[in-house]
Protein backbone atom coordinates (compact mmCIF):
# COMPACT_ATOMS: atom_id res chain seq x y z
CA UNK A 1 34.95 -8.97 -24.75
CA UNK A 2 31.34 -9.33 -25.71
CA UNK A 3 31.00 -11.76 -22.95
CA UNK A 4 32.29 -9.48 -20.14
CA UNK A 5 30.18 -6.45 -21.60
CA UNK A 6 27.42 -8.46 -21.20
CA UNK A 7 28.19 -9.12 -17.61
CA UNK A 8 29.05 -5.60 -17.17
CA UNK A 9 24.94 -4.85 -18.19
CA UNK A 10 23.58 -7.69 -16.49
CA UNK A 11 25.42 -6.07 -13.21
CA UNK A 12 24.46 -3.03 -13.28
CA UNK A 13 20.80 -3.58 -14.40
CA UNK A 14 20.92 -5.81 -11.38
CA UNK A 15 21.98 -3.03 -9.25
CA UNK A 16 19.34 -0.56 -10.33
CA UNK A 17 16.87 -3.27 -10.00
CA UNK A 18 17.36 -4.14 -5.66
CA UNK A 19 16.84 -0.16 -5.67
CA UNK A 20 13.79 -0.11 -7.53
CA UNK A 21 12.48 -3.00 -5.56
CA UNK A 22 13.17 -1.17 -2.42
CA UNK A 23 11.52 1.49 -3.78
CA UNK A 24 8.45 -0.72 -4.38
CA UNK A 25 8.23 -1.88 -1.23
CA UNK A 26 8.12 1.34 0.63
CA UNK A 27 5.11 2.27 -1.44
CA UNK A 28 3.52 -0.53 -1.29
CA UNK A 29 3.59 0.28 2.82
CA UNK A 30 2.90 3.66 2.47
CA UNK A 31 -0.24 2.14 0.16
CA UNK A 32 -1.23 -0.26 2.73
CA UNK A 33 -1.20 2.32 5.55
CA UNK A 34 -3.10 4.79 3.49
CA UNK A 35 -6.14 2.36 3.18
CA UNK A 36 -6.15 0.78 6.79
CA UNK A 37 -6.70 4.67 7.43
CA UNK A 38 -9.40 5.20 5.22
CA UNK A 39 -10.92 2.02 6.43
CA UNK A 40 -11.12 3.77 9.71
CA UNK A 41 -12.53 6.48 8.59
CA UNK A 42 -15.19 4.81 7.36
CA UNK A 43 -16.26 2.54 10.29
CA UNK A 44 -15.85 5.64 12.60
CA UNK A 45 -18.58 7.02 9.73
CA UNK A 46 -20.78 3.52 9.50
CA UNK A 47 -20.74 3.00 13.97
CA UNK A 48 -21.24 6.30 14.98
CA UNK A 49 -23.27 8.51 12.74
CA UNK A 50 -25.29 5.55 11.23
CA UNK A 51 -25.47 3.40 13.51
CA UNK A 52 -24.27 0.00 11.97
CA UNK A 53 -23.84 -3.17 13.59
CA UNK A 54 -20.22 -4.04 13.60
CA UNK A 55 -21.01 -7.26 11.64
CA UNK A 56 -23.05 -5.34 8.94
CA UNK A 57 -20.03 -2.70 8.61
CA UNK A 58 -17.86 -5.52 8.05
CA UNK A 59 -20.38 -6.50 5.28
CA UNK A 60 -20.44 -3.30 3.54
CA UNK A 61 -16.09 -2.36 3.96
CA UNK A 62 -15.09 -5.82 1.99
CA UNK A 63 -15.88 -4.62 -0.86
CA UNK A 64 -14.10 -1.36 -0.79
CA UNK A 65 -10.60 -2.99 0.38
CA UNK A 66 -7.97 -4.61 -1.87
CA UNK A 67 -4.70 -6.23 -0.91
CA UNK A 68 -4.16 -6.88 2.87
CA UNK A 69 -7.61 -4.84 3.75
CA UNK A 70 -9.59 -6.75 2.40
CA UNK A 71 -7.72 -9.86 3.97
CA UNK A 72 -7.66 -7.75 7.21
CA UNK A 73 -11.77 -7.60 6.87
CA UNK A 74 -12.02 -11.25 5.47
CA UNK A 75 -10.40 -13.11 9.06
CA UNK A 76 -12.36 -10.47 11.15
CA UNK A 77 -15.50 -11.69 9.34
CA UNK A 78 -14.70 -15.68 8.87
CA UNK A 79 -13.58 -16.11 12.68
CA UNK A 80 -15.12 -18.70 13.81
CA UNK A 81 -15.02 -17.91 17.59
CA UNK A 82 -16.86 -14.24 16.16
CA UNK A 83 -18.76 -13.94 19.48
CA UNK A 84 -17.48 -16.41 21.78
CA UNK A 85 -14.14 -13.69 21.78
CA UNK A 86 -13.90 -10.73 22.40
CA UNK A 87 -13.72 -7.69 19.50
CA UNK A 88 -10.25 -6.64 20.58
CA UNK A 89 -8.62 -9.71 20.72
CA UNK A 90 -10.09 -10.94 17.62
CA UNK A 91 -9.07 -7.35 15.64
CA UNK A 92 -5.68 -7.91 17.54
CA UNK A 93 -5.03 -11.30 15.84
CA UNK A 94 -6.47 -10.22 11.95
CA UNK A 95 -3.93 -7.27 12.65
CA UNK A 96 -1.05 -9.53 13.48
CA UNK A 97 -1.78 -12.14 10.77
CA UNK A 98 -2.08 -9.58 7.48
CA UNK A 99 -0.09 -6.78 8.31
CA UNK A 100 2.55 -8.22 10.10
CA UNK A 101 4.26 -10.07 7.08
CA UNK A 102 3.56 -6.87 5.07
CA UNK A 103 6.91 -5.71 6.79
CA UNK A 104 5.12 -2.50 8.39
CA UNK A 105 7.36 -0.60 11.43
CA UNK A 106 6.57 -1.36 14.95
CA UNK A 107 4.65 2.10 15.77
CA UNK A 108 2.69 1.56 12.37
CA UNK A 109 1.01 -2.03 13.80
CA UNK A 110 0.95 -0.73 17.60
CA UNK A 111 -1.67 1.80 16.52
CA UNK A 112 -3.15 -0.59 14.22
CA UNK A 113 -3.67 -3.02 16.86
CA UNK A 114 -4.71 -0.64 19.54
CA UNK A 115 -7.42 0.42 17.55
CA UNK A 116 -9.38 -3.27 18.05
CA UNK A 117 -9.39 -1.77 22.23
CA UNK A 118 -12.04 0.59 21.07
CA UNK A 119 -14.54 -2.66 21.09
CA UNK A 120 -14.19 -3.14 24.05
CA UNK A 121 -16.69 -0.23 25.03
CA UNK A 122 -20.26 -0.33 24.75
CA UNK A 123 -21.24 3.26 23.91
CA UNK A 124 -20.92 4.26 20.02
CA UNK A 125 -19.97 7.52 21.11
CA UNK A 126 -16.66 6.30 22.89
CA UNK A 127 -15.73 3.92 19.98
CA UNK A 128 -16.27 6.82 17.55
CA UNK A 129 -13.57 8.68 19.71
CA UNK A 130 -10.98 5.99 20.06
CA UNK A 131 -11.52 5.20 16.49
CA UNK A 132 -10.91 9.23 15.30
CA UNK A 133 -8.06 9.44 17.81
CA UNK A 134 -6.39 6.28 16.17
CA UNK A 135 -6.98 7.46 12.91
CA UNK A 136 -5.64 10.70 13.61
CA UNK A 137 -2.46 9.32 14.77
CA UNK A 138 -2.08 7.10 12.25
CA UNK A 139 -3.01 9.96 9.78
CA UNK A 140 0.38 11.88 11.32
CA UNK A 141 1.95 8.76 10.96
CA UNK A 142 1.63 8.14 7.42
CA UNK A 143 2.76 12.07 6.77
CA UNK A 144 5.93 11.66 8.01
CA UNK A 145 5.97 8.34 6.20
CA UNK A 146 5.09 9.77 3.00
CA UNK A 147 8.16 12.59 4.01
CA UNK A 148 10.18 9.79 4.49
CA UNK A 149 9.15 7.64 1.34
CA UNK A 150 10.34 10.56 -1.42
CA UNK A 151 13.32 11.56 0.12
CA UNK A 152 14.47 7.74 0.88
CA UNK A 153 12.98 7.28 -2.91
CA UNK A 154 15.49 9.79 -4.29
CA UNK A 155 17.77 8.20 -2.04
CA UNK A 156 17.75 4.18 -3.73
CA UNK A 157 18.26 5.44 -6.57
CA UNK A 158 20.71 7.61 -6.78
CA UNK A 159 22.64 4.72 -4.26
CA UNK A 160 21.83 1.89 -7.07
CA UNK A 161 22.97 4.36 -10.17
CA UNK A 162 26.62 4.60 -8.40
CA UNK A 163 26.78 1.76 -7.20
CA UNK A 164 25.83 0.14 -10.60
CA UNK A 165 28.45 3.06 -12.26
CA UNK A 166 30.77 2.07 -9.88
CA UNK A 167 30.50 -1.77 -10.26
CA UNK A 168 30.73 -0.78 -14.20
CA UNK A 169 33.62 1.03 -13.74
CA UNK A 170 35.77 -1.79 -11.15
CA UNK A 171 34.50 -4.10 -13.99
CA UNK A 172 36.46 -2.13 -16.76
């Protein structure tokens, strides 16, 4: 008997777990989208009000990343064809390397990677655009996601408690 209770636990502490980690990973997303955006923010900032060389933004946004940013900054920076390539193709590829495994949705890493088209003009003034106009979509983008992260949050678990009650009760 104390064997089976014991399975019983083990079960349904199991059961609540694959929710919780579900629930992780959505955040964990949500937290990866949330920075990307702020990282645009701030090279729209560092190009077109300051004036920054792309190189020298790079410089100055490693620091401020963690997790798959900073990654994301790290291969645009240690690319060794940096020059010989061009900007959007390069951005297309750091994109597709750190953000892809991340598990992010299709329409998150299309905007993502569309972004790395804005280098492919010359005037700061039109990369400051396609940069705000990204970063506005993917600002829309990560509302709905956040939307869609509590009620999909409330949503595991109550799936994993009766699940785990009802593998408790079959159990019994």
């Amino acid at each position: 008997m104390p064997l089976k209770t014991a399975g019983i636990i083990c079960i349904a502490l199991g059961i609540l777990l694959c929710g919780k980690e579900v629930e992780e990973r959505t955040a964990k997303r949500l937290k990866e989208l949330e920075e990307f955006h702020r990282f645009l923010g701030f090279l729209e900032q560092e190009i077109t009000c300051r004036q920054t060389v792309f190189s020298s933004v790079l410089e100055k946004a490693h620091p401020l990343g963690s997790g798959c940013l900073r990654t994301f900054i790290a291969r645009l920076k240690d690319v060794p064809e940096y020059g010989h390539r061009p900007m959007n193709e390069l951005w297309d590829q750091a994109v597709r390397q750190t953000y892809g495994p991340v598990g992010l949705k299709q329409e998150e890493l299309q905007i993502m990677r569309q972004t790395g088209t804005a280098f492919l003009c010359m005037q700061r003034g039109m990369i400051g655009n396609r940069l705000r106009t990204d970063r506005e979509q993917l600002g829309h983008l990560i509302e709905a996601r956040r939307d869609c992260q509590q009620k999909d949050s409330h949503l595991y678990r109550s799936l994993s408690i009766m699940a785990s009650l009802l593998a408790v009760l079959i159990l019994i």
